[in-house]
N, C-alpha and C. Protein backbone atom coordinates (compact mmCIF):
# COMPACT_ATOMS: atom_id res chain seq x y z
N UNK A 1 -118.66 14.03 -96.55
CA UNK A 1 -118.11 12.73 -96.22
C UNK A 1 -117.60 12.09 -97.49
N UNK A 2 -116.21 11.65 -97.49
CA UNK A 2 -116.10 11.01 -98.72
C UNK A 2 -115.98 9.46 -98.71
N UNK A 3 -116.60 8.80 -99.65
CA UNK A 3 -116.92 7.89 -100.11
C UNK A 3 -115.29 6.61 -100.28
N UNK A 4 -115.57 5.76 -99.36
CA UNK A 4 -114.49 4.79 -99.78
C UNK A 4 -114.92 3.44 -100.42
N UNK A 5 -114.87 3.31 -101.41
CA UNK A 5 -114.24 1.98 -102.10
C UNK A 5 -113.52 0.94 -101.57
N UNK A 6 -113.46 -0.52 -101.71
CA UNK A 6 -112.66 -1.25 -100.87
C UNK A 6 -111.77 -2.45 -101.93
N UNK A 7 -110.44 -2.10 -102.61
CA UNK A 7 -110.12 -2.43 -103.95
C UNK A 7 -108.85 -3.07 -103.34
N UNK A 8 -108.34 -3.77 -104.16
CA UNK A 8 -107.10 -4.80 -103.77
C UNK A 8 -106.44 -3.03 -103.72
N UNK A 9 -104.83 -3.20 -103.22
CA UNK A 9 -103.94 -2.12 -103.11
C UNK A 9 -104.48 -1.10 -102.03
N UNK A 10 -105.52 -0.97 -101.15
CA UNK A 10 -105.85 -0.04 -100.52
C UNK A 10 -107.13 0.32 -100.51
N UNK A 11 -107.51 1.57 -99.54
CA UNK A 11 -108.94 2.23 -99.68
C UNK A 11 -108.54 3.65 -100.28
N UNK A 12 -109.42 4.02 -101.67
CA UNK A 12 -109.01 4.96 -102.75
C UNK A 12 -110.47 5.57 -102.62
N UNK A 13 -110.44 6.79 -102.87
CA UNK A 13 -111.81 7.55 -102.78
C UNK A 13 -112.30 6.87 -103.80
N UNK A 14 -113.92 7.10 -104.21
CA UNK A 14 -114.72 6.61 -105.08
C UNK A 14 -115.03 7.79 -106.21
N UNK A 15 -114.45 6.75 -107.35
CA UNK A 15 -114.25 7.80 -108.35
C UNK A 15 -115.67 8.54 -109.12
N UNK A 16 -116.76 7.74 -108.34
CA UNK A 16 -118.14 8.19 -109.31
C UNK A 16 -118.66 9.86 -108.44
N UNK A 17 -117.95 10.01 -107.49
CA UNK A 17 -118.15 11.20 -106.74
C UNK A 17 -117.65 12.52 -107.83
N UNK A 18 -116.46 12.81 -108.03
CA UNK A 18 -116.44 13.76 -108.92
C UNK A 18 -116.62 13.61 -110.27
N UNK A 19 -115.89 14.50 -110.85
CA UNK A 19 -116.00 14.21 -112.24
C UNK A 19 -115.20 13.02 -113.47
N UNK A 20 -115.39 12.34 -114.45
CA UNK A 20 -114.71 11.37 -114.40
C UNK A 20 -115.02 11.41 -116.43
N UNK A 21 -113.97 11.65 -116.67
CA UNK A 21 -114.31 11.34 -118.11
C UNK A 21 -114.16 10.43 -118.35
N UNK A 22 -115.16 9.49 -119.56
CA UNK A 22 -115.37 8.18 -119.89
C UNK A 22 -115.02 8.32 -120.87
N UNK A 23 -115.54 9.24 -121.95
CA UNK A 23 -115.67 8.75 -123.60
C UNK A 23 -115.38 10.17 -124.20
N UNK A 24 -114.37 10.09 -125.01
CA UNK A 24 -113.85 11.45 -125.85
C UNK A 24 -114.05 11.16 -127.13
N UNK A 25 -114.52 12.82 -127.89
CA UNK A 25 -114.65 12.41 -129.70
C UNK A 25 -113.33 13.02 -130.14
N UNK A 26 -112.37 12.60 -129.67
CA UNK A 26 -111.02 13.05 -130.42
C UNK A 26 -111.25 13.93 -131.88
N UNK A 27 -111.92 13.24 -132.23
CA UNK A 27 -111.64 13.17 -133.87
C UNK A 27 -112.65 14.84 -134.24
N UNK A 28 -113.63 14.96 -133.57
CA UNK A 28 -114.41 16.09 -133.68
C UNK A 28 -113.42 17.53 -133.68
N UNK A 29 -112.65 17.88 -133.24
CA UNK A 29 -111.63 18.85 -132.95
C UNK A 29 -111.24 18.91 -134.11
N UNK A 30 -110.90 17.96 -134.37
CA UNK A 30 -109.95 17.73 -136.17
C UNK A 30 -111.32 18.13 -137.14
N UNK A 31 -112.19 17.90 -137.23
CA UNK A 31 -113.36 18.05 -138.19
C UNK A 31 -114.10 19.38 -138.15
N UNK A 32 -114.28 19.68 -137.05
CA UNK A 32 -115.31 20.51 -137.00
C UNK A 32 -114.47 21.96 -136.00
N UNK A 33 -115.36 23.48 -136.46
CA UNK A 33 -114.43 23.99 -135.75
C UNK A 33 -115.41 24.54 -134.29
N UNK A 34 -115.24 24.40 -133.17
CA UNK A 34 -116.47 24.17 -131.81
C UNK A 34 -116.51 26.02 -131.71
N UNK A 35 -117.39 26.68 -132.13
CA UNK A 35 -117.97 27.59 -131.88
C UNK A 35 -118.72 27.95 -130.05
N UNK A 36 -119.11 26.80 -129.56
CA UNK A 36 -119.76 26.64 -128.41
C UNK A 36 -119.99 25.55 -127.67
N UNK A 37 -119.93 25.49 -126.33
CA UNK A 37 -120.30 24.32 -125.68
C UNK A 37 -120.93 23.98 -124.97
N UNK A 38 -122.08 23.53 -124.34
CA UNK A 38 -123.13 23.04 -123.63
C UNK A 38 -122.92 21.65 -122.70
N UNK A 39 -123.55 22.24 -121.82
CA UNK A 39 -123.67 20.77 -120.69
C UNK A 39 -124.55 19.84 -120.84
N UNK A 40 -124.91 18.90 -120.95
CA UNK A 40 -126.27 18.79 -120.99
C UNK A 40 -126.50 17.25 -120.24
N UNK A 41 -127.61 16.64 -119.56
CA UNK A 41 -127.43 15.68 -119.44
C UNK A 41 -128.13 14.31 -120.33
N UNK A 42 -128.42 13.32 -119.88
CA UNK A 42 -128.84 12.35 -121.53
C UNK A 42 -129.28 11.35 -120.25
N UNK A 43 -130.33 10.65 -120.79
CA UNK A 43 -131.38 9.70 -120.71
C UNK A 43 -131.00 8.45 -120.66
N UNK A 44 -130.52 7.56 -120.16
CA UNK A 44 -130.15 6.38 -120.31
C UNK A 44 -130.87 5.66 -119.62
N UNK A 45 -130.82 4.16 -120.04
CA UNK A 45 -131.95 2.99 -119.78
C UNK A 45 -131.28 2.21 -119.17
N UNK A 46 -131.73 0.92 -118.47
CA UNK A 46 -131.36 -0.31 -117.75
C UNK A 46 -129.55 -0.02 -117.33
N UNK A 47 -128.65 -0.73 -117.80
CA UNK A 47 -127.60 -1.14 -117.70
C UNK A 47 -126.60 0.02 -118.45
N UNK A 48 -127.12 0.71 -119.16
CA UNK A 48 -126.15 1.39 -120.01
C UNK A 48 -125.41 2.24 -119.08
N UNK A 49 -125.67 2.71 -118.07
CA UNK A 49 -125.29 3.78 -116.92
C UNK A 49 -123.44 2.84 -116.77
N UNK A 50 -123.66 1.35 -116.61
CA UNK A 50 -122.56 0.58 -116.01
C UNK A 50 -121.88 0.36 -117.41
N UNK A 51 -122.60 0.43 -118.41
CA UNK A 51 -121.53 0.20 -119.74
C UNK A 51 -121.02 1.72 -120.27
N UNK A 52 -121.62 2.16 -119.64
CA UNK A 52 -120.75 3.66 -119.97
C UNK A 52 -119.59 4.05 -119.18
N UNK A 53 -119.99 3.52 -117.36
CA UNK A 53 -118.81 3.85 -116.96
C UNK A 53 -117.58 3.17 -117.18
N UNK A 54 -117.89 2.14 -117.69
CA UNK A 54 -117.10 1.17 -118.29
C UNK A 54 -116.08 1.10 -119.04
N UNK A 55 -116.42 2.01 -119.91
CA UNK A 55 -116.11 2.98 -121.08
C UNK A 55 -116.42 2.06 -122.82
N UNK A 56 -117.44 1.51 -122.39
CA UNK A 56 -118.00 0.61 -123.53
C UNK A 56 -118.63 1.25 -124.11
N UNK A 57 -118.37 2.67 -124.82
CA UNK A 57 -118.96 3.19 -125.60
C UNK A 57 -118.52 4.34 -126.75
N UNK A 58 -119.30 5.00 -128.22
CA UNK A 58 -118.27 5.17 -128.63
C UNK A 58 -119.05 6.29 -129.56
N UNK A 59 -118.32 7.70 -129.57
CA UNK A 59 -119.34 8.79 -129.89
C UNK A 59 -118.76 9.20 -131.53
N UNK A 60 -118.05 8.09 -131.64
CA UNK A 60 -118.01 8.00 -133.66
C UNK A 60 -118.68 8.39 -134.27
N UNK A 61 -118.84 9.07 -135.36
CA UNK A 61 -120.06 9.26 -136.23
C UNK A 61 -121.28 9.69 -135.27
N UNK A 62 -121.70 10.08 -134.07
CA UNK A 62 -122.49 10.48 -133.27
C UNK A 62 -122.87 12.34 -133.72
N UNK A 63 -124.41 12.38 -133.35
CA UNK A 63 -124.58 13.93 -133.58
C UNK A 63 -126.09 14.35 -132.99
N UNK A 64 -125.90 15.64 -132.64
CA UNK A 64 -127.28 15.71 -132.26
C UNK A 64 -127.97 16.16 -133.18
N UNK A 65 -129.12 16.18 -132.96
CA UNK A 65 -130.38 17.36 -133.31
C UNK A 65 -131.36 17.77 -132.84
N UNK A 66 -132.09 19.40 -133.11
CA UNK A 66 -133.52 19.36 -132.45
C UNK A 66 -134.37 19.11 -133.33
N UNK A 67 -135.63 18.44 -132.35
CA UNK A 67 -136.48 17.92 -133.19
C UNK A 67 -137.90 18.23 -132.27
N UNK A 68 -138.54 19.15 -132.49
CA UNK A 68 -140.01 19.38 -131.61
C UNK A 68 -139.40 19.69 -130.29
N UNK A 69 -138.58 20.62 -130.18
CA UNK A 69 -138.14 21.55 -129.13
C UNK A 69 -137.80 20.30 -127.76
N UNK A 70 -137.18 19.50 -128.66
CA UNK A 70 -136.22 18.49 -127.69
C UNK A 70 -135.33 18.26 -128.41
N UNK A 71 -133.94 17.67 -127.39
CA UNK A 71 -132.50 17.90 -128.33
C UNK A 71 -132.06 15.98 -128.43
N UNK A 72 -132.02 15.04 -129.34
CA UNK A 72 -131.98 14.18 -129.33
C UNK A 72 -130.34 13.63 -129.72
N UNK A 73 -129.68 12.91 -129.26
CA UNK A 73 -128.50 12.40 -129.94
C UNK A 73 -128.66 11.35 -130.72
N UNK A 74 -127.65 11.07 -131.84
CA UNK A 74 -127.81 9.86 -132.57
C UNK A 74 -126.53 9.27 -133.05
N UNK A 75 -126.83 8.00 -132.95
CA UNK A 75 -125.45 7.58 -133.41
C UNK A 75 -124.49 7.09 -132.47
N UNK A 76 -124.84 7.43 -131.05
CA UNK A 76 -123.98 6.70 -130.22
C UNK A 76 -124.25 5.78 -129.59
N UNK A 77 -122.50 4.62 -130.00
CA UNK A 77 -122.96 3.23 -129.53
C UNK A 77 -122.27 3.26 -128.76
N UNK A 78 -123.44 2.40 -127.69
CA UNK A 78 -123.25 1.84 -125.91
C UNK A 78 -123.28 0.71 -126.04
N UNK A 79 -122.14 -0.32 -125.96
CA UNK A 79 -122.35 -1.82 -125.73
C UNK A 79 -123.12 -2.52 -124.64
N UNK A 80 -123.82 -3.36 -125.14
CA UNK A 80 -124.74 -3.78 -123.78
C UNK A 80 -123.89 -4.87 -123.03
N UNK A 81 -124.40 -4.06 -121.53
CA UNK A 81 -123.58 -4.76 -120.42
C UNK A 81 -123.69 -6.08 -120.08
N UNK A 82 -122.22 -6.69 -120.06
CA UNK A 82 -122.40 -7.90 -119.92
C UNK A 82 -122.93 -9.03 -118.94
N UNK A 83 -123.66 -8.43 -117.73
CA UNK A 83 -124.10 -8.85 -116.74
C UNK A 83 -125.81 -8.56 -116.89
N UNK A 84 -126.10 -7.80 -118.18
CA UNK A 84 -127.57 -7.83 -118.57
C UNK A 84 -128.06 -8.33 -118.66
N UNK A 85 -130.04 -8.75 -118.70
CA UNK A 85 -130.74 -9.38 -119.53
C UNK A 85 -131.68 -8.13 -120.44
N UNK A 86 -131.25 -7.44 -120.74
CA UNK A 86 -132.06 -6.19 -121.39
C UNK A 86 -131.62 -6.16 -122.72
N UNK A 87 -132.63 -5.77 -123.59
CA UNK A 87 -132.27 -6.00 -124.79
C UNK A 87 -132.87 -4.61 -125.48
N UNK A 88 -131.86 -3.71 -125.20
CA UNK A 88 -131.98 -2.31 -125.84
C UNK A 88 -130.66 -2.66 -126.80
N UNK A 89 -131.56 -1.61 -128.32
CA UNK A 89 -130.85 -1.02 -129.14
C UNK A 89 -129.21 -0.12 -128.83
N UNK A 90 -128.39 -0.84 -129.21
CA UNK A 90 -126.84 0.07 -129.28
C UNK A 90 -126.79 1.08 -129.69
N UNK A 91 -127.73 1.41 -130.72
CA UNK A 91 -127.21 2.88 -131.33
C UNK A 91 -128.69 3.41 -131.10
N UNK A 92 -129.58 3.14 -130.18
CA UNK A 92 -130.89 3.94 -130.06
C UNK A 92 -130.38 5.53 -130.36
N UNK A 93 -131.28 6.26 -130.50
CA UNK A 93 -131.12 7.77 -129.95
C UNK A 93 -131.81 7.84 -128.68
N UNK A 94 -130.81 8.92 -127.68
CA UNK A 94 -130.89 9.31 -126.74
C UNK A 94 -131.41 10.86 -126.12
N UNK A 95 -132.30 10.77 -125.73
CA UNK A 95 -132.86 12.13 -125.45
C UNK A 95 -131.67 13.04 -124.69
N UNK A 96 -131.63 14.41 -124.76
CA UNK A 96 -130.38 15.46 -123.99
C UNK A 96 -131.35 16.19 -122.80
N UNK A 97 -131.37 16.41 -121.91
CA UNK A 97 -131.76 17.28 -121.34
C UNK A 97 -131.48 18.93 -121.14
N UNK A 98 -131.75 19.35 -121.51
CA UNK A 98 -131.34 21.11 -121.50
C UNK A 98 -132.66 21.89 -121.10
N UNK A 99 -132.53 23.13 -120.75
CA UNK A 99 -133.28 23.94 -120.86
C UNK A 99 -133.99 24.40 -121.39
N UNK A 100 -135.05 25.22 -121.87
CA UNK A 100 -135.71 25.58 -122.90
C UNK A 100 -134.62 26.55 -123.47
N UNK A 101 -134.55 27.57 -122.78
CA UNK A 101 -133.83 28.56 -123.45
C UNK A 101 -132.32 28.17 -124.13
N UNK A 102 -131.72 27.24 -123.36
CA UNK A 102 -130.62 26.36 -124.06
C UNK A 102 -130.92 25.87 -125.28
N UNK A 103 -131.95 24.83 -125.52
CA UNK A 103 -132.72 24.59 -126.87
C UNK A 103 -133.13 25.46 -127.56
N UNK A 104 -133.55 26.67 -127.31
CA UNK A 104 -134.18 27.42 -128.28
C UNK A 104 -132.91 28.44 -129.39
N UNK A 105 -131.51 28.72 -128.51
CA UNK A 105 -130.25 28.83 -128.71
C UNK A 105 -130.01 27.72 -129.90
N UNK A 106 -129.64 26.54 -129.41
CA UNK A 106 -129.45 25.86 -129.68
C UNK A 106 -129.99 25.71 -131.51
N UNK A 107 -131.71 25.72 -131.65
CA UNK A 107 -132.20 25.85 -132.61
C UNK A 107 -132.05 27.06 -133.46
N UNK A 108 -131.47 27.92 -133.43
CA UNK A 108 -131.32 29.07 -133.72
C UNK A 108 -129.65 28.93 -134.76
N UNK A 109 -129.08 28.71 -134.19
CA UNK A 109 -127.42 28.27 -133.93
C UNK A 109 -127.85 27.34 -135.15
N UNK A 110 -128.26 26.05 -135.28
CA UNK A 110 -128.05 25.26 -136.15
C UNK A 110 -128.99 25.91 -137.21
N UNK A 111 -129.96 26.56 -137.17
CA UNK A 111 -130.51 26.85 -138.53
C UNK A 111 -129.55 27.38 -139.76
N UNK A 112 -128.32 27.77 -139.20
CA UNK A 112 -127.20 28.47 -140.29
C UNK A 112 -126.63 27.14 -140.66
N UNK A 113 -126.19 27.72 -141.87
CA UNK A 113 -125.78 26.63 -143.15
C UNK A 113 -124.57 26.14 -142.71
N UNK A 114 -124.19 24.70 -142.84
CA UNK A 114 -122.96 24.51 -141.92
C UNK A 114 -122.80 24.28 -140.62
N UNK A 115 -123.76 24.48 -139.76
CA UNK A 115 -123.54 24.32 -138.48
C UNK A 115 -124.68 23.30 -138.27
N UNK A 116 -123.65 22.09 -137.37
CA UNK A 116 -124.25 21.61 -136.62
C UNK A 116 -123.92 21.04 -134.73
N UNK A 117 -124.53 19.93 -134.36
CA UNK A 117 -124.70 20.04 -132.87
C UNK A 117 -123.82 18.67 -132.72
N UNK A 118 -121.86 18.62 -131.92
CA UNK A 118 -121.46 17.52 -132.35
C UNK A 118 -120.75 17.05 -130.84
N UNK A 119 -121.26 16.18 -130.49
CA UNK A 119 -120.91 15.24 -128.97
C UNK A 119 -119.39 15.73 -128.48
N UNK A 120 -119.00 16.28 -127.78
CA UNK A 120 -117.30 16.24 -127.39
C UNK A 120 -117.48 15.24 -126.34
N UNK A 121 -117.46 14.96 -125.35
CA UNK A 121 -117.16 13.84 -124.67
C UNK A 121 -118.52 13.22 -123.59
N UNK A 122 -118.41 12.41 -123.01
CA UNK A 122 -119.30 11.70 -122.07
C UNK A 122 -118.61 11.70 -120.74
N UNK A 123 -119.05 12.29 -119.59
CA UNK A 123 -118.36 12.20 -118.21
C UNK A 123 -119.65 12.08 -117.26
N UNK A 124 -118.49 11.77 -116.32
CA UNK A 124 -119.84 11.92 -114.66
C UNK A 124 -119.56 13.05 -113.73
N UNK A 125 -120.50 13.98 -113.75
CA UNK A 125 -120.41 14.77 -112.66
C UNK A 125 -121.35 14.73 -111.09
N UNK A 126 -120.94 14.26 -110.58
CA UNK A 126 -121.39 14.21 -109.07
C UNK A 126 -122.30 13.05 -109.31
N UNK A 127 -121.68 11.85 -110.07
CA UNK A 127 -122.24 10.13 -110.40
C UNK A 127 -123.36 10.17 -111.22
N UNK A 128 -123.64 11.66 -112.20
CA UNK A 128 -124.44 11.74 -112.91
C UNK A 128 -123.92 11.81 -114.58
N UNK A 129 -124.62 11.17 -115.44
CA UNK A 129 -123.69 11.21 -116.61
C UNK A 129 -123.88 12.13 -117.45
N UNK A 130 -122.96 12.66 -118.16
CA UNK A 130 -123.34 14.22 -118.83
C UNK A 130 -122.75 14.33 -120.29
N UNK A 131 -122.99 15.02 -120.95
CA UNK A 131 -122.58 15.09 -122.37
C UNK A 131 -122.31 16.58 -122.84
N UNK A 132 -121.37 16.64 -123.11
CA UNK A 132 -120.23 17.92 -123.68
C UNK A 132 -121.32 18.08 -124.98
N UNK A 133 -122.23 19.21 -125.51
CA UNK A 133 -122.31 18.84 -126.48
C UNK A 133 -122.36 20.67 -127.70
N UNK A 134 -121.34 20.60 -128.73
CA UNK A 134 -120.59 21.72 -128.72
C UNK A 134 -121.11 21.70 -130.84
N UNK A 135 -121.68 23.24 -130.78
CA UNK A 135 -121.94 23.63 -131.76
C UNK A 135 -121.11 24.22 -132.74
N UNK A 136 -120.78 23.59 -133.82
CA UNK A 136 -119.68 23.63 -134.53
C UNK A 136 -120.11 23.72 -136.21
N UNK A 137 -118.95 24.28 -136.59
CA UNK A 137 -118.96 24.25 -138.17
C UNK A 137 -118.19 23.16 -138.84
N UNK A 138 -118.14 22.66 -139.68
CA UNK A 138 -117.16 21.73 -140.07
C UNK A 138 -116.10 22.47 -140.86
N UNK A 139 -114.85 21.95 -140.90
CA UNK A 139 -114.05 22.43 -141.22
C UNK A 139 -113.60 21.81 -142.91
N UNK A 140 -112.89 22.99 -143.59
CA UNK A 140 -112.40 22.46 -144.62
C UNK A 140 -111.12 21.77 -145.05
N UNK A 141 -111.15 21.36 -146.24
CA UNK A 141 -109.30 20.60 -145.75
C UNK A 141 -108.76 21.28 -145.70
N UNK A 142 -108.49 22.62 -146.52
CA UNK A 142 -107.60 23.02 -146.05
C UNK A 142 -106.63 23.86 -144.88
N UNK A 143 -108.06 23.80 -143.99
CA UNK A 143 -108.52 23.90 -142.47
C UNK A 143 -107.88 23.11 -141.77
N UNK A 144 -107.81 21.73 -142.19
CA UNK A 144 -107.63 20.48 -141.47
C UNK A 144 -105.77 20.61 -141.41
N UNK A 145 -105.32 20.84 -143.03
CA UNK A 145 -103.85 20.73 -143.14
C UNK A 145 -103.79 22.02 -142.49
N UNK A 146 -103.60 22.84 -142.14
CA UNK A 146 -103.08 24.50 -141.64
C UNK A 146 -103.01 23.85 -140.20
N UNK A 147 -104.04 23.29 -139.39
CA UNK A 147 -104.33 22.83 -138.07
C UNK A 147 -103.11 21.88 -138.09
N UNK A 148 -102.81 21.08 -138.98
CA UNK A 148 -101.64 19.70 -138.71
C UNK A 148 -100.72 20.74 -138.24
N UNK A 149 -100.10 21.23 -139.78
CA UNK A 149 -99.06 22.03 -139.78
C UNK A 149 -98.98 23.06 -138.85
N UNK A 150 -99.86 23.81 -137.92
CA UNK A 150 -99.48 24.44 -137.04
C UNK A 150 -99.30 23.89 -135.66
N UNK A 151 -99.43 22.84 -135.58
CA UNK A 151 -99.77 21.80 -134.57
C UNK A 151 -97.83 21.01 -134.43
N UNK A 152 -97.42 20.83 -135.96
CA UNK A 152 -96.06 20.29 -135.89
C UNK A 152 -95.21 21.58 -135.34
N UNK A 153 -95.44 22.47 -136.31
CA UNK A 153 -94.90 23.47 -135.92
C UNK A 153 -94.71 23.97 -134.33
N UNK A 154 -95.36 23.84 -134.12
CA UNK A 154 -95.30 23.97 -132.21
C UNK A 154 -94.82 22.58 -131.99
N UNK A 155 -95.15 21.57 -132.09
CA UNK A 155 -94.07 20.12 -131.77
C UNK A 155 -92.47 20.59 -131.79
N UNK A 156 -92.27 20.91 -133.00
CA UNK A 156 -91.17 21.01 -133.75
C UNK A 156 -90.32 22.19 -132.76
N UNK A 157 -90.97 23.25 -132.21
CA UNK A 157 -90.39 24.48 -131.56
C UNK A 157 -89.96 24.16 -130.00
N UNK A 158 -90.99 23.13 -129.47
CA UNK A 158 -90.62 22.71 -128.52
C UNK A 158 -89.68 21.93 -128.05
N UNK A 159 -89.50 21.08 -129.38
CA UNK A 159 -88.51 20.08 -129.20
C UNK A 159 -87.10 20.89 -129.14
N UNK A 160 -87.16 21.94 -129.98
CA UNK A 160 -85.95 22.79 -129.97
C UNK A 160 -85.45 23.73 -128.21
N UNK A 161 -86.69 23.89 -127.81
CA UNK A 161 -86.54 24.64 -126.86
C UNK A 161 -86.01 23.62 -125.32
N UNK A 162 -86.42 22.53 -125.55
CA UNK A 162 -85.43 20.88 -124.76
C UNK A 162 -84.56 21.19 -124.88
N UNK A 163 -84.30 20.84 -126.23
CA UNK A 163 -82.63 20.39 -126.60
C UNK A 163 -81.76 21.63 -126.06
N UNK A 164 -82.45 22.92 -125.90
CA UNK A 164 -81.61 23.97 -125.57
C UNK A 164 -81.35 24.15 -123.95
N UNK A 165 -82.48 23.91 -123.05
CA UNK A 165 -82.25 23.52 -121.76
C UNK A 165 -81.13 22.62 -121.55
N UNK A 166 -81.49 21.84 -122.00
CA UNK A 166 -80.85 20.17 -121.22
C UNK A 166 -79.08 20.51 -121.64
């Protein structure tokens, strides 16, 4: 049965049913190079569920780690919702939920030099909130410039391949 909403302009399915990305680390792609990626889900308190879907939140400078065979995030700020009276920490750390054997991977993976555990995005799957969270190396600059430059370079080829259609 699907779920209707009742919104000025019409009745539109309800978007918390599938999947729904909220919060992207753009910037992680550029930094780091994602070796792997994990599902995982995360712990949230009072109101933060509605400031996330919100998209009042922001996985900047955010990162995980394990710590006593649990996978904790840190660093990501959730603005508190404005219809609150709860007075949780913005940048608390947030517990991940995974598996054992996911964690134990996981711990294994980051013990190498260079690698660590770095947020790709925040979504809802089936109105549950979930966290992309993808084991990576960081990259060097001159990693970073090769990535621009091959990046224009395909801009640049495409634009040519327009102009030749049209």
């Amino acid at each position: 049965m699907l779920a209707v909403s009742k919104k000025a302009g019409g009745a539109k399915p309800d978007s918390r049913r599938g999947d729904q990305v909220v919060i992207t680390n753009r910037r992680a792609r550029h930094d780091y190079l994602v070796l792997d990626t994990w599902e995982c889900g995360i712990v949230l308190h009072g109101a933060e569920v509605k400031s996330i879907r919100d998209g009042r939140a922001n996985l900047q400078d955010s990162y995980a780690r394990v710590e006593d065979h649990e996978v904790w995030l840190h660093g990501m700020h959730v603005s508190p919702y404005a219809y609150s009276r709860g007075d949780l920490d913005p940048v608390r750390r947030r517990k991940l939920l995974l598996h054992h054997k996911e964690i134990a991977e996981l711990e294994r993976g980051t013990a190498e030099k260079g690698v660590t555990l770095v947020p790709m995005r925040v979504y809802f799957k089936d109105g549950r909130a979930k966290v992309e969270l993808a084991l990576a190396r960081g990259k060097k600059a001159y990693d970073k410039r090769q990535a621009l430059a091959e990046r224009d370079a395909k801009r640049e080829t495409e634009r040519a391949m327009k102009g030749v259609r049209d």
